[in-house]
N, C-alpha and C. Protein backbone atom coordinates (compact mmCIF):
# COMPACT_ATOMS: atom_id res chain seq x y z
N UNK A 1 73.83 180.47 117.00
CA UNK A 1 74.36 180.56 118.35
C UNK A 1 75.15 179.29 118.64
N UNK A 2 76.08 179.38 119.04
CA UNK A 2 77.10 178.18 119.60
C UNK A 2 76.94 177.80 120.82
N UNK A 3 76.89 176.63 120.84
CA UNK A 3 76.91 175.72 122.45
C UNK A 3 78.02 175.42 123.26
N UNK A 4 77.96 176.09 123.93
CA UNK A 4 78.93 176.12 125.56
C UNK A 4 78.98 175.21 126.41
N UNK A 5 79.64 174.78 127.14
CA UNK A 5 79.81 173.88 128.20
C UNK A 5 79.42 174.84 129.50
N UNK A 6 78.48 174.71 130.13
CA UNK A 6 77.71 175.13 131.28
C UNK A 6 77.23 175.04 132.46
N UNK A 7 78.14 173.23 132.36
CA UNK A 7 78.21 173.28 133.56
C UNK A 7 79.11 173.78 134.76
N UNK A 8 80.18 174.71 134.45
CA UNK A 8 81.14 175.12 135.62
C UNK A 8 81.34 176.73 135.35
N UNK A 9 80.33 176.93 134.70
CA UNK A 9 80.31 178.85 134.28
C UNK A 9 79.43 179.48 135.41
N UNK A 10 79.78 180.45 135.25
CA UNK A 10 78.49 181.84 135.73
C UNK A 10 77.38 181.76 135.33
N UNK A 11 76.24 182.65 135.66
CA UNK A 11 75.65 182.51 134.85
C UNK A 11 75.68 184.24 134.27
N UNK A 12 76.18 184.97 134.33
CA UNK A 12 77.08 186.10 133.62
C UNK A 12 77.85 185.42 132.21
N UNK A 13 78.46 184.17 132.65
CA UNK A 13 79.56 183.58 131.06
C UNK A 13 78.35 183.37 130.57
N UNK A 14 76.82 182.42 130.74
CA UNK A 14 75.92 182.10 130.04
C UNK A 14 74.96 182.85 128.99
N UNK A 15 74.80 183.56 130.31
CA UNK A 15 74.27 185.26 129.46
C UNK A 15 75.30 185.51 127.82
N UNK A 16 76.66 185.60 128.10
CA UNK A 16 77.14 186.46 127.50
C UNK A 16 77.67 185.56 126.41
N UNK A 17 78.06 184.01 126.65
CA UNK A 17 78.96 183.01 125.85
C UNK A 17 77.14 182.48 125.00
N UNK A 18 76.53 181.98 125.67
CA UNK A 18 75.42 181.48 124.92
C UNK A 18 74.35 182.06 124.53
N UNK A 19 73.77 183.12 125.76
CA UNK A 19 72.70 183.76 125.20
C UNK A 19 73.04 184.88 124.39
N UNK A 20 74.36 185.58 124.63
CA UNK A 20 75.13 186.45 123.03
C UNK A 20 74.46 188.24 123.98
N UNK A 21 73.86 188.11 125.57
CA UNK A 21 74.00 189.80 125.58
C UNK A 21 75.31 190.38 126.30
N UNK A 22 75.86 191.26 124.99
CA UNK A 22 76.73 191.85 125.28
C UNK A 22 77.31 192.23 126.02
N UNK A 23 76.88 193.03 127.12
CA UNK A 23 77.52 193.39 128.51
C UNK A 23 76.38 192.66 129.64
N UNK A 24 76.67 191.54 129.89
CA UNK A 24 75.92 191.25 131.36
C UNK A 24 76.04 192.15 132.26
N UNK A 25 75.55 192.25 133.15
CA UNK A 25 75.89 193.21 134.91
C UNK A 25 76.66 191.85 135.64
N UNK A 26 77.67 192.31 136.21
CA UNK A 26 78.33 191.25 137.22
C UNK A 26 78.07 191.33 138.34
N UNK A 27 77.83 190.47 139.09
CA UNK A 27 77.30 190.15 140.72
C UNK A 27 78.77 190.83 141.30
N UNK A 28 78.55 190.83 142.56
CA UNK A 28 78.92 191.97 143.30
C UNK A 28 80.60 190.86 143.81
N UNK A 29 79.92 189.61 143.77
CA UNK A 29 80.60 188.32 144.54
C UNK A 29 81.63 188.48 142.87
N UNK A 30 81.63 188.25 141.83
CA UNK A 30 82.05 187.85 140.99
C UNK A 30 82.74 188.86 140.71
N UNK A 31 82.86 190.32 141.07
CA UNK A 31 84.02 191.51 141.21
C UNK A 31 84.85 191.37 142.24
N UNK A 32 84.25 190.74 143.35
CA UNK A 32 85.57 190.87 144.16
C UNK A 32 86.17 189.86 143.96
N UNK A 33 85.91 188.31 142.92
CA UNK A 33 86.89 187.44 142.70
C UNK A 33 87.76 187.82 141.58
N UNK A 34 87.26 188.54 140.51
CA UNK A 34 88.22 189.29 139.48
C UNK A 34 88.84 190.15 140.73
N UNK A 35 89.05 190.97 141.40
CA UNK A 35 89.63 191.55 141.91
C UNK A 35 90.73 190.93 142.48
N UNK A 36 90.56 189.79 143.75
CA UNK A 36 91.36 189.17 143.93
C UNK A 36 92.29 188.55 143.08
N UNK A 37 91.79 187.90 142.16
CA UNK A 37 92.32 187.22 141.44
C UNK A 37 93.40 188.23 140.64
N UNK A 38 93.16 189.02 140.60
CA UNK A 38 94.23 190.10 139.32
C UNK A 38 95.34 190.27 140.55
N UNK A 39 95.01 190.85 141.59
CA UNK A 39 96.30 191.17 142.73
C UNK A 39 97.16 190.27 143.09
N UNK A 40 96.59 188.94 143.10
CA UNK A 40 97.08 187.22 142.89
C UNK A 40 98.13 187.69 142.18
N UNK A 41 98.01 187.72 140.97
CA UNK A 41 98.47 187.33 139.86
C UNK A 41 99.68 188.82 139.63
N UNK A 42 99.42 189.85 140.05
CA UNK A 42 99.81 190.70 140.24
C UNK A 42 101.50 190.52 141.50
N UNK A 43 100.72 190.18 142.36
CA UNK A 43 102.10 189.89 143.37
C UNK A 43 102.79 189.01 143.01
N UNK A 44 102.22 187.44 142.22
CA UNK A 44 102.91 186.82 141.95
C UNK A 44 103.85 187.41 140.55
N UNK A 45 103.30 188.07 139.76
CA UNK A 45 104.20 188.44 138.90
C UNK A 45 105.71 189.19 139.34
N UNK A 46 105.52 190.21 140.16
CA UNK A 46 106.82 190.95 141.05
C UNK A 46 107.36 190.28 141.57
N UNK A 47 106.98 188.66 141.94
CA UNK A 47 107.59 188.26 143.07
C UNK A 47 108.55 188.94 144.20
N UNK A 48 107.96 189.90 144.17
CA UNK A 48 108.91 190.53 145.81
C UNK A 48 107.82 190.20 146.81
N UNK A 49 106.42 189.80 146.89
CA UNK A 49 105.50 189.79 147.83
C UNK A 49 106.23 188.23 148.72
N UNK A 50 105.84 189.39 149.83
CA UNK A 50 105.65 188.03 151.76
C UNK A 50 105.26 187.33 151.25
N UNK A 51 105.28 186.22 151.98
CA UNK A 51 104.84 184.61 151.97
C UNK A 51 103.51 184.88 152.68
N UNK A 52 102.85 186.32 153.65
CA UNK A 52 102.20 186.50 154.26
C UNK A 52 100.69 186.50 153.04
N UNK A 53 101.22 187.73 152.36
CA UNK A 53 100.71 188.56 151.16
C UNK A 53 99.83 187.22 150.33
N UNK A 54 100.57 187.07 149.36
CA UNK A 54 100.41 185.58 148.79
C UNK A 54 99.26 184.65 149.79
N UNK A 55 99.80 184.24 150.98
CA UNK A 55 98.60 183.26 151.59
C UNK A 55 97.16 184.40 151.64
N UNK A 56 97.38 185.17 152.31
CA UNK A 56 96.33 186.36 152.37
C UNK A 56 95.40 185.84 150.77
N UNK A 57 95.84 186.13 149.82
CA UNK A 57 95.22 186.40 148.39
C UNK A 57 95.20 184.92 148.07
N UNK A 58 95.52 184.03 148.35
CA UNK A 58 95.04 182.53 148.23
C UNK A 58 94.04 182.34 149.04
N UNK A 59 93.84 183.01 149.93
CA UNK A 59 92.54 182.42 151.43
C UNK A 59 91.62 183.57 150.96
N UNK A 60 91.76 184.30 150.40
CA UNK A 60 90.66 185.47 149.52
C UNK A 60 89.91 184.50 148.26
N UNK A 61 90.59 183.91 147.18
CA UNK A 61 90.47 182.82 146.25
C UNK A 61 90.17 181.90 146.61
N UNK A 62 90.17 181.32 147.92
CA UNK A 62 89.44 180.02 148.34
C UNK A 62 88.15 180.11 148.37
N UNK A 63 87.74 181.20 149.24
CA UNK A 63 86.69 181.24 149.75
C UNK A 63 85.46 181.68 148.45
């Protein structure tokens, strides 16, 4: 088993990077930041999104 750096992970990455089980279950909090985070990345890719849009999905990622 290989040693991870652990202090700034999940503990979903820990499960899965160090303790090696395959599919963790993800917390409910940690889907809606993949979520956000993909639409982020998503508007920013089109760049046609508001300046509105964008802050919206940065103040979603802050929090």
């Amino acid at each position: 088993m290989s040693r991870a750096p652990t202090k700034s992970v999940s503990v979903e990455d820990i499960l899965e990077w160090v303790m090696g089980v395959a599919n963790p279950q993800r917390s409910q909090r940690y889907q809606e930041m993949k979520t956000a985070a993909t639409e982020y990345y998503q508007v920013l890719e089109n760049a046609k999104a508001l300046p509105e849009q964008l802050a919206e999905l940065e103040k979603r990622l802050d929090e």
